[in-house]
PDB file of N, CA and C in Angstrom:
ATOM      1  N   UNK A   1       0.974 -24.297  -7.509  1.00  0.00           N
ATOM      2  CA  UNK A   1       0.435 -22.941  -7.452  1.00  0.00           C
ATOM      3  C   UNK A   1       0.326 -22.416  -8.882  1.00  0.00           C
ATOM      4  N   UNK A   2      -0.930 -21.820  -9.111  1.00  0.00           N
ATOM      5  CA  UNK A   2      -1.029 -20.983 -10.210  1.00  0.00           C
ATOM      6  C   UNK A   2      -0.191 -20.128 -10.541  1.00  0.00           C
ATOM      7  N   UNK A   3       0.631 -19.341 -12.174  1.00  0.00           N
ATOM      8  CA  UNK A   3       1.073 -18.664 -11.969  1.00  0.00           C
ATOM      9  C   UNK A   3       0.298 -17.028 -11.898  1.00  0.00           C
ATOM     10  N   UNK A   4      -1.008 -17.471 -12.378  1.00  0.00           N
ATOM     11  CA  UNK A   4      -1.741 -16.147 -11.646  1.00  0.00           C
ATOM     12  C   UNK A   4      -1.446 -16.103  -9.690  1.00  0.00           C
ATOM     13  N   UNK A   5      -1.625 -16.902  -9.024  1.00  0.00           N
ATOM     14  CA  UNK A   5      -1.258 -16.846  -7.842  1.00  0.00           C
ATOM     15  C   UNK A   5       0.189 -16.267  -7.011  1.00  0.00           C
ATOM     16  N   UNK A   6       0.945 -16.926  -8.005  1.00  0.00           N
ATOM     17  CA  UNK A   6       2.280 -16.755  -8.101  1.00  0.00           C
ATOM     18  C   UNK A   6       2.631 -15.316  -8.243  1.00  0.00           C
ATOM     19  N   UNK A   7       2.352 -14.701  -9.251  1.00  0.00           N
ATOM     20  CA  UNK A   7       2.332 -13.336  -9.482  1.00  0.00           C
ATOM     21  C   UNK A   7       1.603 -12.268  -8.196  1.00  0.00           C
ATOM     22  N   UNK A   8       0.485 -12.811  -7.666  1.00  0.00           N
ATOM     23  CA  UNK A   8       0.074 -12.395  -6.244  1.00  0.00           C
ATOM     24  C   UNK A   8       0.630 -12.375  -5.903  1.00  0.00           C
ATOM     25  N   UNK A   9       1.164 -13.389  -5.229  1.00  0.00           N
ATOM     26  CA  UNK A   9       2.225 -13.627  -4.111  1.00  0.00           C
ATOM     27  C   UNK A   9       3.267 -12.864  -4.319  1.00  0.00           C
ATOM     28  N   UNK A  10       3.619 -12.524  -5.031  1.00  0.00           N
ATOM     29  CA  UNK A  10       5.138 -11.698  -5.505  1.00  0.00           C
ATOM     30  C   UNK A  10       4.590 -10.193  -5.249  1.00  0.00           C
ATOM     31  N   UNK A  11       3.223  -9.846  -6.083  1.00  0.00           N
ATOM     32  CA  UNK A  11       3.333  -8.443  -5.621  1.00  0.00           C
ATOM     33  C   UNK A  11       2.762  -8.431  -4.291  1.00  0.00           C
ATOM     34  N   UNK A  12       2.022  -8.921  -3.308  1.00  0.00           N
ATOM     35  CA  UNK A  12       1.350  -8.928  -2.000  1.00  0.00           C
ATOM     36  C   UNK A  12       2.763  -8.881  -1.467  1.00  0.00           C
ATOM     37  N   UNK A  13       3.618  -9.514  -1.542  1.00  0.00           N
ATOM     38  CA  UNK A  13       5.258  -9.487  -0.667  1.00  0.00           C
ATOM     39  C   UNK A  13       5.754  -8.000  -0.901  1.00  0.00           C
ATOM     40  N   UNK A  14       5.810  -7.714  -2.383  1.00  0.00           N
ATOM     41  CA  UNK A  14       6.572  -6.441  -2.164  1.00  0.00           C
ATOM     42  C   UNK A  14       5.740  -5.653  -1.740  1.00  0.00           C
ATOM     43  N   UNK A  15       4.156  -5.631  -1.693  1.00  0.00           N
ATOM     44  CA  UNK A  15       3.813  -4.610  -0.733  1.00  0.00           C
ATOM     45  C   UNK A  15       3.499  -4.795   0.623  1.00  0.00           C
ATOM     46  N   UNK A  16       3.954  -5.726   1.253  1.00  0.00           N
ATOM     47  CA  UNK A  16       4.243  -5.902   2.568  1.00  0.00           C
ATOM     48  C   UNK A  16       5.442  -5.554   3.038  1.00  0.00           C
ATOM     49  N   UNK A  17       6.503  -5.190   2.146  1.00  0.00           N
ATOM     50  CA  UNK A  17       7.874  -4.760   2.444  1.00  0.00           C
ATOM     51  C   UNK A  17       7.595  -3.216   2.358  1.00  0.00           C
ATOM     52  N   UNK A  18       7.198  -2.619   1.513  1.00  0.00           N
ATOM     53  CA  UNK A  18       6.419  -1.129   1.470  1.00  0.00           C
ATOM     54  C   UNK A  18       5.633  -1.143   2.762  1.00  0.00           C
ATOM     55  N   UNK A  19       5.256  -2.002   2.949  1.00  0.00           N
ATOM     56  CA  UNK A  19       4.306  -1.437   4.477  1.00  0.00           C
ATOM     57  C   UNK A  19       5.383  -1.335   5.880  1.00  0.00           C
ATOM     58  N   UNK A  20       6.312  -2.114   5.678  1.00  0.00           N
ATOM     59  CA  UNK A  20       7.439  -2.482   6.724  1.00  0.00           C
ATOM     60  C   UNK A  20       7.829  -0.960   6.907  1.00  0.00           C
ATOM     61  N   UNK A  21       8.103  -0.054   5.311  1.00  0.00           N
ATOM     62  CA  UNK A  21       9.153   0.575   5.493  1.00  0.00           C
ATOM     63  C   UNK A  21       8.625   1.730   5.500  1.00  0.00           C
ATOM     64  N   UNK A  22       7.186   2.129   5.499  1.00  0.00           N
ATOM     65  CA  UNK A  22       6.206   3.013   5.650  1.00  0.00           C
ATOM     66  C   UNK A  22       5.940   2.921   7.240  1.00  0.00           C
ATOM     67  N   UNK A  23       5.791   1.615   8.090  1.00  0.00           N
ATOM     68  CA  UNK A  23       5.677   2.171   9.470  1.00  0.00           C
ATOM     69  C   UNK A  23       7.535   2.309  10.024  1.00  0.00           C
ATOM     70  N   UNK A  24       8.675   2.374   9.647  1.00  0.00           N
ATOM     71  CA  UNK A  24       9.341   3.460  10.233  1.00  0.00           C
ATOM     72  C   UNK A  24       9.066   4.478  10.258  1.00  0.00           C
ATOM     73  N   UNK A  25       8.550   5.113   8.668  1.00  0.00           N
ATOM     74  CA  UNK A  25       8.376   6.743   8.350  1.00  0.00           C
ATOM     75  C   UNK A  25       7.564   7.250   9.452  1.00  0.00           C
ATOM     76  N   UNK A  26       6.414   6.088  10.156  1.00  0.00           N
ATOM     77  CA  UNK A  26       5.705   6.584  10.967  1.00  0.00           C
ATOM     78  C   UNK A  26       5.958   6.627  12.356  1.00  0.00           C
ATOM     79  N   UNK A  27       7.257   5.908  12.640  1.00  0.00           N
ATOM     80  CA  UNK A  27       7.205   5.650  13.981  1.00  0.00           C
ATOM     81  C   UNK A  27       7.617   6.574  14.584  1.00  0.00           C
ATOM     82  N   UNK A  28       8.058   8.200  14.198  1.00  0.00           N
ATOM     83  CA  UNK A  28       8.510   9.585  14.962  1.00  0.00           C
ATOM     84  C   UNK A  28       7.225   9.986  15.375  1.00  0.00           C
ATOM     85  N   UNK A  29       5.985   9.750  14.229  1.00  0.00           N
ATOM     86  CA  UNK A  29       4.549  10.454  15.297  1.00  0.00           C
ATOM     87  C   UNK A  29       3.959  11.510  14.071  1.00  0.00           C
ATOM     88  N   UNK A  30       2.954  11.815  13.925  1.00  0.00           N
ATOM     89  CA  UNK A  30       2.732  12.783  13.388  1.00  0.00           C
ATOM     90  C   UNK A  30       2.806  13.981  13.186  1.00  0.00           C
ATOM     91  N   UNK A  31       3.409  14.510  14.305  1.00  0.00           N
ATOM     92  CA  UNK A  31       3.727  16.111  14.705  1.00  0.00           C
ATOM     93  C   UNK A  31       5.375  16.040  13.875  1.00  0.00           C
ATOM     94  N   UNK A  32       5.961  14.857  13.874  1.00  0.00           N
ATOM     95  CA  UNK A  32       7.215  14.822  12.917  1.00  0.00           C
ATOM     96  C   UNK A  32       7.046  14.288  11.435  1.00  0.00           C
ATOM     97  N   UNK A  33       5.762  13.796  11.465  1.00  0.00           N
ATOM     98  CA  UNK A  33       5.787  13.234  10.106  1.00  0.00           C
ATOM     99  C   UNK A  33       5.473  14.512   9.157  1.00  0.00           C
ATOM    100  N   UNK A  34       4.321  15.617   9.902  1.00  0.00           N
ATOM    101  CA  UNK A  34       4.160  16.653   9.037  1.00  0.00           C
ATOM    102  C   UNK A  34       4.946  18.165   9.003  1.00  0.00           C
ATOM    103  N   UNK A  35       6.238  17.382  10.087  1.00  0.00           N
ATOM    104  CA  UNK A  35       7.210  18.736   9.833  1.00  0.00           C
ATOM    105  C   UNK A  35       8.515  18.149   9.037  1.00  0.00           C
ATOM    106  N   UNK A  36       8.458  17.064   8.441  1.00  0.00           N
ATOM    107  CA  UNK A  36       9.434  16.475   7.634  1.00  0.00           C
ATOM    108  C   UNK A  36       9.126  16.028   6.108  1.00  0.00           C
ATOM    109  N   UNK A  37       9.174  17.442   5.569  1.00  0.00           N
ATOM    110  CA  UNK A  37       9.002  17.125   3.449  1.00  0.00           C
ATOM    111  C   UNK A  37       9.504  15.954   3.477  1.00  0.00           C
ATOM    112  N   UNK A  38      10.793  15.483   3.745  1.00  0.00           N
ATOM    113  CA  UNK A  38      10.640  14.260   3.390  1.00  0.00           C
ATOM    114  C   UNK A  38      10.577  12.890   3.159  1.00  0.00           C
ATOM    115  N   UNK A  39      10.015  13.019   4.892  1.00  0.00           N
ATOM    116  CA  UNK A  39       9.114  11.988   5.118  1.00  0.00           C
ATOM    117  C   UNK A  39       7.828  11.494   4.496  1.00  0.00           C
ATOM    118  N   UNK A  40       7.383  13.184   3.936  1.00  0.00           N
ATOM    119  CA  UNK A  40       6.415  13.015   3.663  1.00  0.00           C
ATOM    120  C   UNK A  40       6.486  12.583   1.611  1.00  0.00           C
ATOM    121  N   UNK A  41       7.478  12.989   1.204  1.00  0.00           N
ATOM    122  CA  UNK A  41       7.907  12.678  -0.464  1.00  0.00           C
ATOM    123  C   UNK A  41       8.216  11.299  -0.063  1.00  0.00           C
ATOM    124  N   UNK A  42       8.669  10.520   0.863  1.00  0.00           N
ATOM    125  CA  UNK A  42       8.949   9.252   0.839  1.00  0.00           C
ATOM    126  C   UNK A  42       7.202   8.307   1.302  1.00  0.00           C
ATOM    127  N   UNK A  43       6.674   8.509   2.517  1.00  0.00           N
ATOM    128  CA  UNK A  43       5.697   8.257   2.282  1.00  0.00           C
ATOM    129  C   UNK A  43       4.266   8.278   1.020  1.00  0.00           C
ATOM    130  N   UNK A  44       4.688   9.361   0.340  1.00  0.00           N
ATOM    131  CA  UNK A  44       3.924   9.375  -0.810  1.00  0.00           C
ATOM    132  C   UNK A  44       4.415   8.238  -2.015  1.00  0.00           C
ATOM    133  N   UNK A  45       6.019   8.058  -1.906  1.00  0.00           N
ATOM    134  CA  UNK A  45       6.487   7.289  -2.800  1.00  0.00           C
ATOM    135  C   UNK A  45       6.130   6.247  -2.531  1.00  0.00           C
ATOM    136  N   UNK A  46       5.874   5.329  -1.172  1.00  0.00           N
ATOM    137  CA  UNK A  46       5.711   4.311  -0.636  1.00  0.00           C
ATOM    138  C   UNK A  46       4.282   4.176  -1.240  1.00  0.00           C
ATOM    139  N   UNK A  47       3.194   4.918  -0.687  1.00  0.00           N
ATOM    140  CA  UNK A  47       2.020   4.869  -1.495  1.00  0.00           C
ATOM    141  C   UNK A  47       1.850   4.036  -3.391  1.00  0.00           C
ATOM    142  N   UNK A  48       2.854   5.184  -4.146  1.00  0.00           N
ATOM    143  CA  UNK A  48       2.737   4.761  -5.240  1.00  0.00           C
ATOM    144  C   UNK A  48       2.921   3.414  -5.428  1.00  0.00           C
ATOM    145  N   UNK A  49       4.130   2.689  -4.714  1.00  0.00           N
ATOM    146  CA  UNK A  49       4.943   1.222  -5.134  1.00  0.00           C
ATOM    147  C   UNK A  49       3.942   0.473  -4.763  1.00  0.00           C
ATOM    148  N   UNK A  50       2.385   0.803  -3.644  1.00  0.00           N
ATOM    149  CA  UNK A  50       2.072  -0.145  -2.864  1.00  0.00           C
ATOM    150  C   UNK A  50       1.019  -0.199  -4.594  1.00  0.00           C
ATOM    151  N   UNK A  51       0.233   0.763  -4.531  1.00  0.00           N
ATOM    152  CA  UNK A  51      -0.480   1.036  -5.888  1.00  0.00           C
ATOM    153  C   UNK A  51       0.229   0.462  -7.342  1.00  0.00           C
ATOM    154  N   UNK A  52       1.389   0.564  -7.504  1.00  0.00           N
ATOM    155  CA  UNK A  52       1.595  -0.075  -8.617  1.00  0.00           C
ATOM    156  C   UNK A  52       1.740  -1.842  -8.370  1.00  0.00           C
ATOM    157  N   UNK A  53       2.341  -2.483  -7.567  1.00  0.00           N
ATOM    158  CA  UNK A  53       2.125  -3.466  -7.067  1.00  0.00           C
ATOM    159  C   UNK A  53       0.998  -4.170  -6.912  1.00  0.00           C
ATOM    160  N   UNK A  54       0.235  -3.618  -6.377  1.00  0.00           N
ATOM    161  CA  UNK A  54      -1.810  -4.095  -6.369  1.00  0.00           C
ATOM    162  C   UNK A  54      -1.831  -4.399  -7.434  1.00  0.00           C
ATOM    163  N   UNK A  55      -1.791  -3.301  -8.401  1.00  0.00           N
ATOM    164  CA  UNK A  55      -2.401  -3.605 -10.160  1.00  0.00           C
ATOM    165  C   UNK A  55      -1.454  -4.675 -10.888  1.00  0.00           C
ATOM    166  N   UNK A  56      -0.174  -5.156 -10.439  1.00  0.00           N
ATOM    167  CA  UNK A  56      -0.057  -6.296 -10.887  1.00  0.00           C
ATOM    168  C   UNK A  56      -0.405  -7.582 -10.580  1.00  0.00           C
ATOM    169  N   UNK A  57      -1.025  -7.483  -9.442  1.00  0.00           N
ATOM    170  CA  UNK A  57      -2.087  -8.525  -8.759  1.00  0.00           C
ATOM    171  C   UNK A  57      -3.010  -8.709  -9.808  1.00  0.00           C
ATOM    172  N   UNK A  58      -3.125  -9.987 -10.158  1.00  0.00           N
ATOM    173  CA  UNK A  58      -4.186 -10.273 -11.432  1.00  0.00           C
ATOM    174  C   UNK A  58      -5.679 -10.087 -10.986  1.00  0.00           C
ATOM    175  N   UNK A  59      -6.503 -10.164 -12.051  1.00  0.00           N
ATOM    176  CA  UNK A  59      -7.895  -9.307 -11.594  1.00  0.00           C
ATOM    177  C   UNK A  59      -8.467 -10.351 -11.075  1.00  0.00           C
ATOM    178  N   UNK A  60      -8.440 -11.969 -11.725  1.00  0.00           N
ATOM    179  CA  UNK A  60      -8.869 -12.636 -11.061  1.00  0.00           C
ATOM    180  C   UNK A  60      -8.877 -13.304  -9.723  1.00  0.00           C
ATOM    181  N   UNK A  61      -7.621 -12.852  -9.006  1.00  0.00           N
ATOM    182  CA  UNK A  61      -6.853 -12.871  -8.093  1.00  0.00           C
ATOM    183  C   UNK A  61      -7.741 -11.802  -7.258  1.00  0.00           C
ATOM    184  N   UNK A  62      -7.701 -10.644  -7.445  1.00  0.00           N
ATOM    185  CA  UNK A  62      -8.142  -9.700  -6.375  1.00  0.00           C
ATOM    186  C   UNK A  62      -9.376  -9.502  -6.546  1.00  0.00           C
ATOM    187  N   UNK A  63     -10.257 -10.107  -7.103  1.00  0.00           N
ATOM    188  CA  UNK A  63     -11.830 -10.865  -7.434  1.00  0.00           C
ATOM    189  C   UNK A  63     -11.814 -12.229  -6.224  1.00  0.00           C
ATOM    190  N   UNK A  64     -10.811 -13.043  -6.018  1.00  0.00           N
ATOM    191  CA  UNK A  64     -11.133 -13.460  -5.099  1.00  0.00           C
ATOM    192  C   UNK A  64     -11.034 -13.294  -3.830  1.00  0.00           C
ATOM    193  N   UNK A  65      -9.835 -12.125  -3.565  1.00  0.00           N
ATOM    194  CA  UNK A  65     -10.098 -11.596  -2.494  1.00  0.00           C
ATOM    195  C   UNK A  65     -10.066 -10.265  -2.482  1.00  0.00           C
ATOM    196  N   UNK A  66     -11.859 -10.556  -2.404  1.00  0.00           N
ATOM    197  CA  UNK A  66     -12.397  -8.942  -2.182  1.00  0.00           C
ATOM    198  C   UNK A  66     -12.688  -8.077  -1.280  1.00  0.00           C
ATOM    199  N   UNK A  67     -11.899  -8.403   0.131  1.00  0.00           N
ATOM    200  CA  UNK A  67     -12.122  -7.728   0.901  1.00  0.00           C
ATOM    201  C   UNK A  67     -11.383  -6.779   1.208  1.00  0.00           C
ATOM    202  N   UNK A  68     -10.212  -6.061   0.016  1.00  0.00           N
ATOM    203  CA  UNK A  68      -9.773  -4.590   0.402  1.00  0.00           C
ATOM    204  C   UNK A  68     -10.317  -4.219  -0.946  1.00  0.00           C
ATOM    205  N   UNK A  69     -10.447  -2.645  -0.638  1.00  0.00           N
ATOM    206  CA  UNK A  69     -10.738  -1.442  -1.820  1.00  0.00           C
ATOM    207  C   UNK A  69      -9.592  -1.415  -3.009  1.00  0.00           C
ATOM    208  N   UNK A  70      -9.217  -3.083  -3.842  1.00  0.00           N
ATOM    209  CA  UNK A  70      -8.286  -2.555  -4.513  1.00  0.00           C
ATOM    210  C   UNK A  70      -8.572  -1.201  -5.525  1.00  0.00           C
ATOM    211  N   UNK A  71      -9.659  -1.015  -6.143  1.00  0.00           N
ATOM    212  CA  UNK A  71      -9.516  -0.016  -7.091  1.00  0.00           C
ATOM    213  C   UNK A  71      -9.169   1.262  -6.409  1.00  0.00           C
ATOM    214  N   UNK A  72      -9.763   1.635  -4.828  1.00  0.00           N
ATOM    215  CA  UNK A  72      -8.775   2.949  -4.292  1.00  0.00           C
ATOM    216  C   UNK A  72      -7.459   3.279  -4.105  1.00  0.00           C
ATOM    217  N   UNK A  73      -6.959   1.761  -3.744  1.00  0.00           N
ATOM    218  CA  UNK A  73      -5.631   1.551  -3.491  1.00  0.00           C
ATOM    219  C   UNK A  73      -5.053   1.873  -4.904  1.00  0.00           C
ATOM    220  N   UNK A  74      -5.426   1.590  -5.805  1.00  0.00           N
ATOM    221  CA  UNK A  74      -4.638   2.069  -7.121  1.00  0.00           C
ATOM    222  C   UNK A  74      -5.074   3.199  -7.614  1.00  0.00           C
ATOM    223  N   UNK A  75      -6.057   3.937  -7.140  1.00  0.00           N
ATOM    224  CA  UNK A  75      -6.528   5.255  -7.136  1.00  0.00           C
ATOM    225  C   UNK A  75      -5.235   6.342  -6.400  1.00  0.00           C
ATOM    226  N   UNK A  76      -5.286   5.992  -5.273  1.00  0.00           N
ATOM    227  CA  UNK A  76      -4.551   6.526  -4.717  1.00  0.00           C
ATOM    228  C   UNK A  76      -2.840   6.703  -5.144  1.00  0.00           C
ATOM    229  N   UNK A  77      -2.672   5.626  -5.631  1.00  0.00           N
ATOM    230  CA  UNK A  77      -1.285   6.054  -6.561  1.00  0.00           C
ATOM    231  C   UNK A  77      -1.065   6.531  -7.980  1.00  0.00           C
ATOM    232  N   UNK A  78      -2.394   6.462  -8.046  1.00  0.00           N
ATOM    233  CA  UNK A  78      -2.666   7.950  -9.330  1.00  0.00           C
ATOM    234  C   UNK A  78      -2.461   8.926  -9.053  1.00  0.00           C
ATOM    235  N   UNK A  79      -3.290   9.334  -8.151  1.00  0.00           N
ATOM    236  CA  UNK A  79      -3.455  10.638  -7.056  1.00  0.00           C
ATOM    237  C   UNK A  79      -2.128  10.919  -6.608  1.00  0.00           C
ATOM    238  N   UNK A  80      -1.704  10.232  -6.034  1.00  0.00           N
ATOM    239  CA  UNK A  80       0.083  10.221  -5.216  1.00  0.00           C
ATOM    240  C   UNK A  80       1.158  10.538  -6.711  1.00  0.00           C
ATOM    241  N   UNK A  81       1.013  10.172  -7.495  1.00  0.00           N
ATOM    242  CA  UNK A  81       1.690  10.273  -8.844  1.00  0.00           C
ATOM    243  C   UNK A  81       1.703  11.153  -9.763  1.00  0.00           C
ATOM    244  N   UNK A  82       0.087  11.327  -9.788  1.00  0.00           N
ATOM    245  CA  UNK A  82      -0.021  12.682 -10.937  1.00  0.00           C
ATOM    246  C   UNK A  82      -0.297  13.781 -10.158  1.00  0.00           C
ATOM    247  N   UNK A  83      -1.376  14.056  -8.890  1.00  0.00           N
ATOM    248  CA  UNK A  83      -1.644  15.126  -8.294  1.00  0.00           C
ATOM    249  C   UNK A  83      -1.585  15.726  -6.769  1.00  0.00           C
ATOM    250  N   UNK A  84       0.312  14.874  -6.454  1.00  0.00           N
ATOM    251  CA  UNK A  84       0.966  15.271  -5.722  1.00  0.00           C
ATOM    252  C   UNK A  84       0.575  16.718  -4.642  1.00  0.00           C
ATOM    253  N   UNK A  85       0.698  17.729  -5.884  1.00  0.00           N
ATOM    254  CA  UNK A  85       0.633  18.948  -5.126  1.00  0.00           C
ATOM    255  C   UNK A  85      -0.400  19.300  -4.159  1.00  0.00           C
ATOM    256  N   UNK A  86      -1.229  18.216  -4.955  1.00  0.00           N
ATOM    257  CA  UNK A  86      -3.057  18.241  -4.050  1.00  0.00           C
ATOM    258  C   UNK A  86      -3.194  17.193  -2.734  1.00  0.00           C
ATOM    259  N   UNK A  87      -2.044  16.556  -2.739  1.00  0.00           N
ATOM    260  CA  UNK A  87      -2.705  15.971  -1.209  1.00  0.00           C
ATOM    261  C   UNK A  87      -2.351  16.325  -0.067  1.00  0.00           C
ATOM    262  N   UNK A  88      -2.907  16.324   0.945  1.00  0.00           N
ATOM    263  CA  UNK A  88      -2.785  16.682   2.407  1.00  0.00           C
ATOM    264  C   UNK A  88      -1.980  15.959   3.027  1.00  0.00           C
ATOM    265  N   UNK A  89      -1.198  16.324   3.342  1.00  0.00           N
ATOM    266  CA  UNK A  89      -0.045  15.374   4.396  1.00  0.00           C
ATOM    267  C   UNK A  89      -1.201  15.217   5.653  1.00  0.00           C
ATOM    268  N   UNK A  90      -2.090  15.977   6.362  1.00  0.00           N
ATOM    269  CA  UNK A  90      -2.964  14.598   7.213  1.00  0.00           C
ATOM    270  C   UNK A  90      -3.536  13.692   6.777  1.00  0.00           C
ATOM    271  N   UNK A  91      -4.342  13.747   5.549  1.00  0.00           N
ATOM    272  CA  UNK A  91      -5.021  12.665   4.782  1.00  0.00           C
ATOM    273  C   UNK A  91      -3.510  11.978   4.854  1.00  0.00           C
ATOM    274  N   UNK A  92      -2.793  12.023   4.208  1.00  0.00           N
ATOM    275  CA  UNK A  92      -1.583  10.802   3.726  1.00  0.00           C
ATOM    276  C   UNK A  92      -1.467  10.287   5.128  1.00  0.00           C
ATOM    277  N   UNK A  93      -1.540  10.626   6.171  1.00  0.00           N
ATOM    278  CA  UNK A  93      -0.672  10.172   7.400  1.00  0.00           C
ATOM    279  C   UNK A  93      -2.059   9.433   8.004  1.00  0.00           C
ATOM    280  N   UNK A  94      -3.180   9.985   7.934  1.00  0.00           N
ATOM    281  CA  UNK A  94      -4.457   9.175   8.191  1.00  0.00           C
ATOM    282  C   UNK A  94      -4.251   7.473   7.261  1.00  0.00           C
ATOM    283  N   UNK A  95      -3.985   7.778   6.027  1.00  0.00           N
ATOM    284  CA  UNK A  95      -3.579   6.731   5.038  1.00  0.00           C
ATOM    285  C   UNK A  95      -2.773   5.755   5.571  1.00  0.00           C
ATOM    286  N   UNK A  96      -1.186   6.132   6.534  1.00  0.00           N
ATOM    287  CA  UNK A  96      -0.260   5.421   6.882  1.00  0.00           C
ATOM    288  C   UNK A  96      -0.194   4.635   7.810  1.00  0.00           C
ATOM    289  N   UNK A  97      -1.352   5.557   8.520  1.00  0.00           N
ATOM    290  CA  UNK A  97      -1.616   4.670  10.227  1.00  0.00           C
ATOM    291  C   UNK A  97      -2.702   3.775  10.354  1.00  0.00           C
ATOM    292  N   UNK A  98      -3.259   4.101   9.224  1.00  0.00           N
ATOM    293  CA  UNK A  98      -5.014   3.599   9.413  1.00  0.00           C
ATOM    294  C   UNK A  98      -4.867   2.394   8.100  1.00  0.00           C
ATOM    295  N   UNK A  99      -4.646   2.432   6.952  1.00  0.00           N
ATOM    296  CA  UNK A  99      -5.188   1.869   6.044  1.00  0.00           C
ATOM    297  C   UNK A  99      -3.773   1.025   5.384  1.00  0.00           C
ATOM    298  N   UNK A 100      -2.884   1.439   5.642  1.00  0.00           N
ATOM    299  CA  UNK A 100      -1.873   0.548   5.610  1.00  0.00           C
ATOM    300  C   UNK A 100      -1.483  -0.665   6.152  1.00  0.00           C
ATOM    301  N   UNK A 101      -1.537  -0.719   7.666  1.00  0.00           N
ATOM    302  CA  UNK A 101      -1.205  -1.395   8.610  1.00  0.00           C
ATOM    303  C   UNK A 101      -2.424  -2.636   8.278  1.00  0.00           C
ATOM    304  N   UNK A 102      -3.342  -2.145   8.004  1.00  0.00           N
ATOM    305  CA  UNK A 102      -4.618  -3.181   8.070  1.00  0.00           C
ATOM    306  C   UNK A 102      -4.675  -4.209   7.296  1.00  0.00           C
ATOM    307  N   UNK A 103      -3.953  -3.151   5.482  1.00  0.00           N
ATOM    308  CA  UNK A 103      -3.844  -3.940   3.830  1.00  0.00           C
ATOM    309  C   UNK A 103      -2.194  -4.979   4.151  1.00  0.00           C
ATOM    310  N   UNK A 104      -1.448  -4.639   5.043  1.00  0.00           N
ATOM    311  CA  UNK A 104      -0.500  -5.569   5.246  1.00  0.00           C
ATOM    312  C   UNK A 104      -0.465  -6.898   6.065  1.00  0.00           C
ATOM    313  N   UNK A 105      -1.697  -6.321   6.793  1.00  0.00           N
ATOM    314  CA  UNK A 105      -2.222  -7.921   7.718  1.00  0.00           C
ATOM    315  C   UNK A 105      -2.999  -8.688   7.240  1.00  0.00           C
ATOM    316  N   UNK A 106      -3.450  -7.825   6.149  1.00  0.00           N
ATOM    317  CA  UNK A 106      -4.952  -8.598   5.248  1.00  0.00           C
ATOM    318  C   UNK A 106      -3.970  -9.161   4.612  1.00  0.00           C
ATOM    319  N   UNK A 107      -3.064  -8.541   3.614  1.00  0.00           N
ATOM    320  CA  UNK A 107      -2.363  -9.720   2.776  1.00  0.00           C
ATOM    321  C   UNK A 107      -1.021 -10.677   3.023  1.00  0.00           C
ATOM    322  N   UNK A 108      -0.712 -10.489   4.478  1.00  0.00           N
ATOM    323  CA  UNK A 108      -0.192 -11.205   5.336  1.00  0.00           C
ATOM    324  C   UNK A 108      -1.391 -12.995   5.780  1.00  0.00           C
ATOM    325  N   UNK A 109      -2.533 -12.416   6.112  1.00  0.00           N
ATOM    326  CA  UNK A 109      -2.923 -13.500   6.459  1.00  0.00           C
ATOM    327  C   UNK A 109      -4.007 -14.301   4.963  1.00  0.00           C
ATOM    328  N   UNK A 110      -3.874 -13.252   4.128  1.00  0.00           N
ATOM    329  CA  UNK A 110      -4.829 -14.221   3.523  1.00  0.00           C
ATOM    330  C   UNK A 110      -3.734 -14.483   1.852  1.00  0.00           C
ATOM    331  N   UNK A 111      -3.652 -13.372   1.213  1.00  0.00           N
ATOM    332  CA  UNK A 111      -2.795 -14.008  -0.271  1.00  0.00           C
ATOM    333  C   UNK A 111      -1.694 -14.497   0.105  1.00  0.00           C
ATOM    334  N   UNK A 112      -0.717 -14.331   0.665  1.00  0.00           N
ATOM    335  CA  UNK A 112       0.513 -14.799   1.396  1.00  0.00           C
ATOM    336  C   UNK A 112       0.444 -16.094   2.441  1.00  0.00           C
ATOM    337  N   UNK A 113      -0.534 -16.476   2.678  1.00  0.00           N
ATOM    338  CA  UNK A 113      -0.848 -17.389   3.388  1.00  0.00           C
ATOM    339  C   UNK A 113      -1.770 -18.421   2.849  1.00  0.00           C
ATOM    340  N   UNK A 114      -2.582 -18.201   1.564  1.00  0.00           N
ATOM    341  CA  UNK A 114      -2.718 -18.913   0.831  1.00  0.00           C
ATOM    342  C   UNK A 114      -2.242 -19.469  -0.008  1.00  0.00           C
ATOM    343  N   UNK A 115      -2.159 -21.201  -0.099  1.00  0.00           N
ATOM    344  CA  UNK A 115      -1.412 -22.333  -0.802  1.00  0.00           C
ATOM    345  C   UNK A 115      -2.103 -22.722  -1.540  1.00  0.00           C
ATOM    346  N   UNK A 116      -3.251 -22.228  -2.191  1.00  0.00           N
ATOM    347  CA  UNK A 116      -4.237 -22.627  -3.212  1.00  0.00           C
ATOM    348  C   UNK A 116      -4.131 -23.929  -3.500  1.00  0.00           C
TER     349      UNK A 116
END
């Protein structure tokens, strides 16, 4: 294995462990996710780790697999990082249920499951 691959593999894992620990935050429901600050400061934190993690995914690496939005995904932990005060706990929780679950099966079945 490449150690560009290698380095995938390492951050695709830790953000599959961020996704693990992002669907507890979710499993009370949304009517508890947006009456709990901080559920919701922990879900935002989860966001960031998944975002800083991506960007250590090498470029050539997430050039070959281009089938998630990495540059939003690391958008979004800009956003989650610097302009906190501005996001919507439904957008974030739309984020947790919808776009999470999906980026952990994607890199469940394809960087994590690739032996190059």
């Amino acid at each position: 294995m490449s150690d560009e691959m290698s380095k995938a593999r390492d951050a695709a894992a830790r953000v599959v462990s961020v996704c693990d620990v992002i669907t507890g935050i979710v499993a009370s429901g949304e009517a508890a996710f947006l009456d709990d600050i901080r559920a919701q400061w922990a879900a935002e934190m989860g966001l960031i780790r998944i975002g800083e993690a991506v960007s250590k995914i090498p470029l050539a690496v997430r050039e070959r697999f281009d089938d998630q939005p990495w540059r939003q995904i690391i958008g979004m932990r800009n956003f989650a990082a610097h302009q906190y005060d501005d996001l919507d706990p439904r957008r974030v929780w739309r984020t947790l249920v919808t776009d999470v679950p999906r980026l952990r099966e994607y890199l469940t079945a394809t960087v994590l499951a690739d032996r190059e």
